[in-house]
N, C-alpha and C. Protein backbone atom coordinates (compact mmCIF):
# COMPACT_ATOMS: atom_id res chain seq x y z
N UNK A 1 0.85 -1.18 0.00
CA UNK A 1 0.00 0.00 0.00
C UNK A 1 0.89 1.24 0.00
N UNK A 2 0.73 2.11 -0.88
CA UNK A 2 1.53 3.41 -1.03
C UNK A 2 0.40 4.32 -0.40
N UNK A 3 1.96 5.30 0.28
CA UNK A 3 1.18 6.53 0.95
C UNK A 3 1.13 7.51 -0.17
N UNK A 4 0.53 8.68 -0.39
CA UNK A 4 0.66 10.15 -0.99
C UNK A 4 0.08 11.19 0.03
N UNK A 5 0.62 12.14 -0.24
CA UNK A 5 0.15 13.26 0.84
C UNK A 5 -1.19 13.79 0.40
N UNK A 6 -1.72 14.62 1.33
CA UNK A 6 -2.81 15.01 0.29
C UNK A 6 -2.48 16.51 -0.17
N UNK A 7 -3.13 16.37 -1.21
CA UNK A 7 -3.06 18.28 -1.89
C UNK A 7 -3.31 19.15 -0.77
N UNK A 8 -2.64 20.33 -0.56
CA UNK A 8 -3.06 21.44 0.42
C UNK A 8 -3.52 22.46 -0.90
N UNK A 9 -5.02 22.72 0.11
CA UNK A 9 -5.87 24.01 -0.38
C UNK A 9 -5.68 25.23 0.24
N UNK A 10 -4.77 26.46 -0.05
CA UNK A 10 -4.87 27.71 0.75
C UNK A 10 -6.34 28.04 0.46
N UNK A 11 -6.89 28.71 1.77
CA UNK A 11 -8.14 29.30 2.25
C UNK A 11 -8.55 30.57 0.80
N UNK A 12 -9.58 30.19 0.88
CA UNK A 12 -10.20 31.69 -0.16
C UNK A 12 -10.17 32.76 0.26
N UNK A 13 -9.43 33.87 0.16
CA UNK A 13 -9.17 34.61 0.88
C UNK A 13 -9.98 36.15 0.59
N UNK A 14 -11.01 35.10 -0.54
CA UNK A 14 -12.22 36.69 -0.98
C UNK A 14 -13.55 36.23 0.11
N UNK A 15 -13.48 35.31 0.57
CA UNK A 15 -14.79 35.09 1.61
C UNK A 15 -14.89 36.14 2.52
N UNK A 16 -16.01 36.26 2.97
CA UNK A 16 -15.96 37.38 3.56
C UNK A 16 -15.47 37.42 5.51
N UNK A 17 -15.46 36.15 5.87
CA UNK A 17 -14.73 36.01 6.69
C UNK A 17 -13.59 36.59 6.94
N UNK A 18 -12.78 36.04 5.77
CA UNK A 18 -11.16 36.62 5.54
C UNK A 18 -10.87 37.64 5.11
N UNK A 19 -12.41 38.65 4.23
CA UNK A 19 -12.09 40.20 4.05
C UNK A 19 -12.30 40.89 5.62
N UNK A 20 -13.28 40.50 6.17
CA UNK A 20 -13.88 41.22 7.40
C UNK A 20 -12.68 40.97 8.63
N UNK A 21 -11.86 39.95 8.82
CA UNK A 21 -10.79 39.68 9.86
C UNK A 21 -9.78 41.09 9.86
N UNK A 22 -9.68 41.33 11.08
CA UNK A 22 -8.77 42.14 11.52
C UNK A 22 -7.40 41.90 10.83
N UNK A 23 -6.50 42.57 10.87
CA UNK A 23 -5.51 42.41 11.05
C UNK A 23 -4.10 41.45 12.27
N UNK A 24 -3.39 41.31 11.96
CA UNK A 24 -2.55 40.81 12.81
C UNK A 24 -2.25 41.84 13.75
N UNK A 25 -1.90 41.51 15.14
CA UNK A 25 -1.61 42.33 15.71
C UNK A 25 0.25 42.32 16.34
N UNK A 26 0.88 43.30 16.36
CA UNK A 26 2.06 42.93 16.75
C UNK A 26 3.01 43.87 17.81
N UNK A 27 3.82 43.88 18.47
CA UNK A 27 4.24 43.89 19.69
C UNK A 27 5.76 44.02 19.58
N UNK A 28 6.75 45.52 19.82
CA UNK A 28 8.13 44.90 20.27
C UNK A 28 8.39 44.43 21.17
N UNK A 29 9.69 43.98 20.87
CA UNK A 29 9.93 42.87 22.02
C UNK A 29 10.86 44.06 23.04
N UNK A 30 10.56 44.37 24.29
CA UNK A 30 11.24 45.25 25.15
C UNK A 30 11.99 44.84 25.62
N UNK A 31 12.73 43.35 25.65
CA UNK A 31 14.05 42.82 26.17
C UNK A 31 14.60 41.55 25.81
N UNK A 32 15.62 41.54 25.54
CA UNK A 32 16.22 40.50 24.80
C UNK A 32 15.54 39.12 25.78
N UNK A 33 15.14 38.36 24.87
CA UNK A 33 14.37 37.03 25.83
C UNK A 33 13.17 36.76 26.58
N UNK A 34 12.48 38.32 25.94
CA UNK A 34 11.16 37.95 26.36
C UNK A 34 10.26 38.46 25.74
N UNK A 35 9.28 37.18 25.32
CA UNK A 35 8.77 37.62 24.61
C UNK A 35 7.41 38.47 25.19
N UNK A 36 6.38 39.43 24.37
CA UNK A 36 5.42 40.04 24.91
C UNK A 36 4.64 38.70 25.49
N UNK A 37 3.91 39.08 26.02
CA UNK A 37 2.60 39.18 26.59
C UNK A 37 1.13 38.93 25.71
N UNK A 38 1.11 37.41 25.49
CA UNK A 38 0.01 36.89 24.79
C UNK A 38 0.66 36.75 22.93
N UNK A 39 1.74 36.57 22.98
CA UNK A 39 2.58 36.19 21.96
C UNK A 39 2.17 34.94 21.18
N UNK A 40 2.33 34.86 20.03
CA UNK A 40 1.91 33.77 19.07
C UNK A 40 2.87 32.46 19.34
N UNK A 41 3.14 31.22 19.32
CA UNK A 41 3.46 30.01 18.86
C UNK A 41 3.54 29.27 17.93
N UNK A 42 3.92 29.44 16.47
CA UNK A 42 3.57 28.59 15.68
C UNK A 42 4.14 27.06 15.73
N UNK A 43 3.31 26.22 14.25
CA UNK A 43 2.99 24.73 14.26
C UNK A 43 3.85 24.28 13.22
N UNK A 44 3.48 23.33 13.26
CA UNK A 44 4.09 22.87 11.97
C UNK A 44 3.16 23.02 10.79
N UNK A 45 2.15 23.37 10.76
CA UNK A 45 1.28 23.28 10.44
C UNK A 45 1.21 25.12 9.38
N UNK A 46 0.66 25.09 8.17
CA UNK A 46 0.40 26.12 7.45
C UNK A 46 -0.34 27.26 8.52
N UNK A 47 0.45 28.85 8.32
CA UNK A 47 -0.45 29.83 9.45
C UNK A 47 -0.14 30.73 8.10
N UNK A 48 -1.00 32.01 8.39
CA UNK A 48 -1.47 33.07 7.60
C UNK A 48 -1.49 33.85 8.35
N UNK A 49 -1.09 35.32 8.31
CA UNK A 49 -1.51 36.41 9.38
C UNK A 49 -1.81 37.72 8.28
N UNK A 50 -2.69 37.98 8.53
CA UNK A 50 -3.02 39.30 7.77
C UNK A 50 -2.17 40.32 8.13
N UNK A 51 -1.51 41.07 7.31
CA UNK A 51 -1.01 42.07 7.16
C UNK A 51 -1.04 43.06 6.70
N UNK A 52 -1.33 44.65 7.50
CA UNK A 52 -2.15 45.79 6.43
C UNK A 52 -3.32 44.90 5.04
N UNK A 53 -3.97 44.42 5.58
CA UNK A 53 -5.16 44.13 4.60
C UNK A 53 -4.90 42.56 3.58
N UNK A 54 -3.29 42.11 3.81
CA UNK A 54 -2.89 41.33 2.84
C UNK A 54 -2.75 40.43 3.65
N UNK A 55 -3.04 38.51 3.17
CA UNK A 55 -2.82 37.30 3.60
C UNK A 55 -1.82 36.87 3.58
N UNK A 56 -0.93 36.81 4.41
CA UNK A 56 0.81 36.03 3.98
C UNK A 56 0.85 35.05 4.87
N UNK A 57 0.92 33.61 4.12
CA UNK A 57 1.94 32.37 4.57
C UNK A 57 3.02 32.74 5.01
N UNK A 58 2.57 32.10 6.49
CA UNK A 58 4.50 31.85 7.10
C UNK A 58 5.62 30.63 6.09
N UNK A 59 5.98 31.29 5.56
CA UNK A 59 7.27 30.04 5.38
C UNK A 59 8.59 30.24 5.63
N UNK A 60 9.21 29.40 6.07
CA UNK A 60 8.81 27.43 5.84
C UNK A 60 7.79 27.43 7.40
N UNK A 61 7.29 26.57 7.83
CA UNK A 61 6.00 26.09 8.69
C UNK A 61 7.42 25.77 9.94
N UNK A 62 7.47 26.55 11.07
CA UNK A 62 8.59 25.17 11.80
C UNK A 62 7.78 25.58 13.17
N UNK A 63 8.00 24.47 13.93
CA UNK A 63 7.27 24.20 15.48
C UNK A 63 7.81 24.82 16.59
N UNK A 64 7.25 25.63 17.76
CA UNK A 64 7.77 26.46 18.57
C UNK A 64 8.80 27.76 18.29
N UNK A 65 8.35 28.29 17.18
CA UNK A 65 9.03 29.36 17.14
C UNK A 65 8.09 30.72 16.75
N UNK A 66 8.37 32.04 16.28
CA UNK A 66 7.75 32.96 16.31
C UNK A 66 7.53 33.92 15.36
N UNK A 67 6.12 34.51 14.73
CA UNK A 67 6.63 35.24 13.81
C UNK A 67 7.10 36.17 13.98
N UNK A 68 8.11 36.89 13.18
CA UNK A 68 8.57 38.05 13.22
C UNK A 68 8.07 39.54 12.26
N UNK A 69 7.40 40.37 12.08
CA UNK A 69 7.43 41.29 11.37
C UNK A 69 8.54 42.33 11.01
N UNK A 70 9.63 42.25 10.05
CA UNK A 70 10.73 42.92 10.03
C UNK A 70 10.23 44.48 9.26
N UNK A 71 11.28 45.07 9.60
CA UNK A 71 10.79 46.62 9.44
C UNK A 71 10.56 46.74 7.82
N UNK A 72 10.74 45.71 7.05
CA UNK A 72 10.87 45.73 4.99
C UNK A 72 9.17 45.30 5.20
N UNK A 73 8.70 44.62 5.92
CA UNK A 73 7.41 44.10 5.87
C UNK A 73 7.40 42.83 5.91
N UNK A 74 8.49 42.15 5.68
CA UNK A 74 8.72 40.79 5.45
C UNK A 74 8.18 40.29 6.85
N UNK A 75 7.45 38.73 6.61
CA UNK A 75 7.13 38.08 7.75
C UNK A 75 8.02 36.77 7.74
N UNK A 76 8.89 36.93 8.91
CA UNK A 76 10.12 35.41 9.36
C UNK A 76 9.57 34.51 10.36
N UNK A 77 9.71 33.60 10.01
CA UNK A 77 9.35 32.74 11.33
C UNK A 77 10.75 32.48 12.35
N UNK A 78 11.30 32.50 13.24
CA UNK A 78 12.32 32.84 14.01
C UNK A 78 12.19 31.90 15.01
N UNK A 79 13.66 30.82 15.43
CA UNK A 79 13.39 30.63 17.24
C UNK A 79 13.06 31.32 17.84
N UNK A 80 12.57 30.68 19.09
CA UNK A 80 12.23 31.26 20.09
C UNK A 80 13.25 32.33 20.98
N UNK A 81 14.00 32.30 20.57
CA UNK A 81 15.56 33.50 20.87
C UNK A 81 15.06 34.75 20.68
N UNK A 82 14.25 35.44 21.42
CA UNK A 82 13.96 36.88 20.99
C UNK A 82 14.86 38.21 21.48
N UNK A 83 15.27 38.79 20.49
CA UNK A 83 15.93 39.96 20.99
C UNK A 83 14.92 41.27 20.59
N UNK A 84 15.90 41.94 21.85
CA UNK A 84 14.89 43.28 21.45
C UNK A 84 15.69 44.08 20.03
N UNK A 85 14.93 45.19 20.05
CA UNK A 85 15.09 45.55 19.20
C UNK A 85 14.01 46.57 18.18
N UNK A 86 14.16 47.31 17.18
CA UNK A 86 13.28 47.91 16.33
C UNK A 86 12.45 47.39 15.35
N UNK A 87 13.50 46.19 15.05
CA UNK A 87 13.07 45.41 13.98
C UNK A 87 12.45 44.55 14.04
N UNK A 88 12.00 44.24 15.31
CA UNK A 88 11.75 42.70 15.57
C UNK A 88 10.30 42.70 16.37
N UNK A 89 9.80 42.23 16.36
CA UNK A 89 8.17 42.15 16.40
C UNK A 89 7.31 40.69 16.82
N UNK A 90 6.94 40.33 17.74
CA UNK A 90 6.31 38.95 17.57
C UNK A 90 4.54 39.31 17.77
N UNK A 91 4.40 38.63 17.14
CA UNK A 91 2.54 38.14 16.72
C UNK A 91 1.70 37.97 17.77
N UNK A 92 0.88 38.96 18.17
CA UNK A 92 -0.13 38.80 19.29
C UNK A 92 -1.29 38.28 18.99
N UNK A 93 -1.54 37.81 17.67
CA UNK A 93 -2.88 37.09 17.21
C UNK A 93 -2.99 37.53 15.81
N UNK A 94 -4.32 37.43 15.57
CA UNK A 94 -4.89 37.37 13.85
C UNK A 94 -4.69 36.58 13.14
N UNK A 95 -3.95 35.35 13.12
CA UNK A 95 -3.46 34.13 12.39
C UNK A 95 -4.87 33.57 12.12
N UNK A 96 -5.05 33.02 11.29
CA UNK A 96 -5.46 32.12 10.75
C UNK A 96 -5.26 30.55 10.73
């Protein structure tokens, strides 16, 4: 018996669910190693966080670590190693 994975479907992101969702919300980090206060976790598992109005996949997907919002707009997923900083930002919710 052969395995295959199954196809992944990204979410429709014209439903109105996913127009009407807030935004992500995000947080500097005020000291090297800690993170805010109701901070995100990601999975291994596919996450999405709205950004100014737009849907972005975290990639690559990795387990116990954090997103980052960098000051270009770019979204990183990062260990759990948080430094402070200007640039650096972790995810207080809005994921998907």
């Amino acid at each position: 018996m052969s395995f295959s994975f199954p196809v992944y479907r990204s979410p429709d992101f014209d439903e109105d669910r996913f127009l009407a969702a807030p935004d992500a919300t995000f947080a500097e980090v005020a000291a090297s190693g800690v993170a805010p206060e109701g901070f995100h976790v990601t999975s291994i598992y596919p996450e999405y966080f709205k950004i100014r109005g737009r849907w972005m996949l975290t990639c690559p997907s990795r387990m116990d670590a954090v997103p980052v919002l960098r000051d270009n707009g770019a979204l990183d997923i990062v260990e759990f190693r948080v430094f402070s900083g200007p640039s650096l930002q972790c995810s207080l919710g809005g994921g998907e």
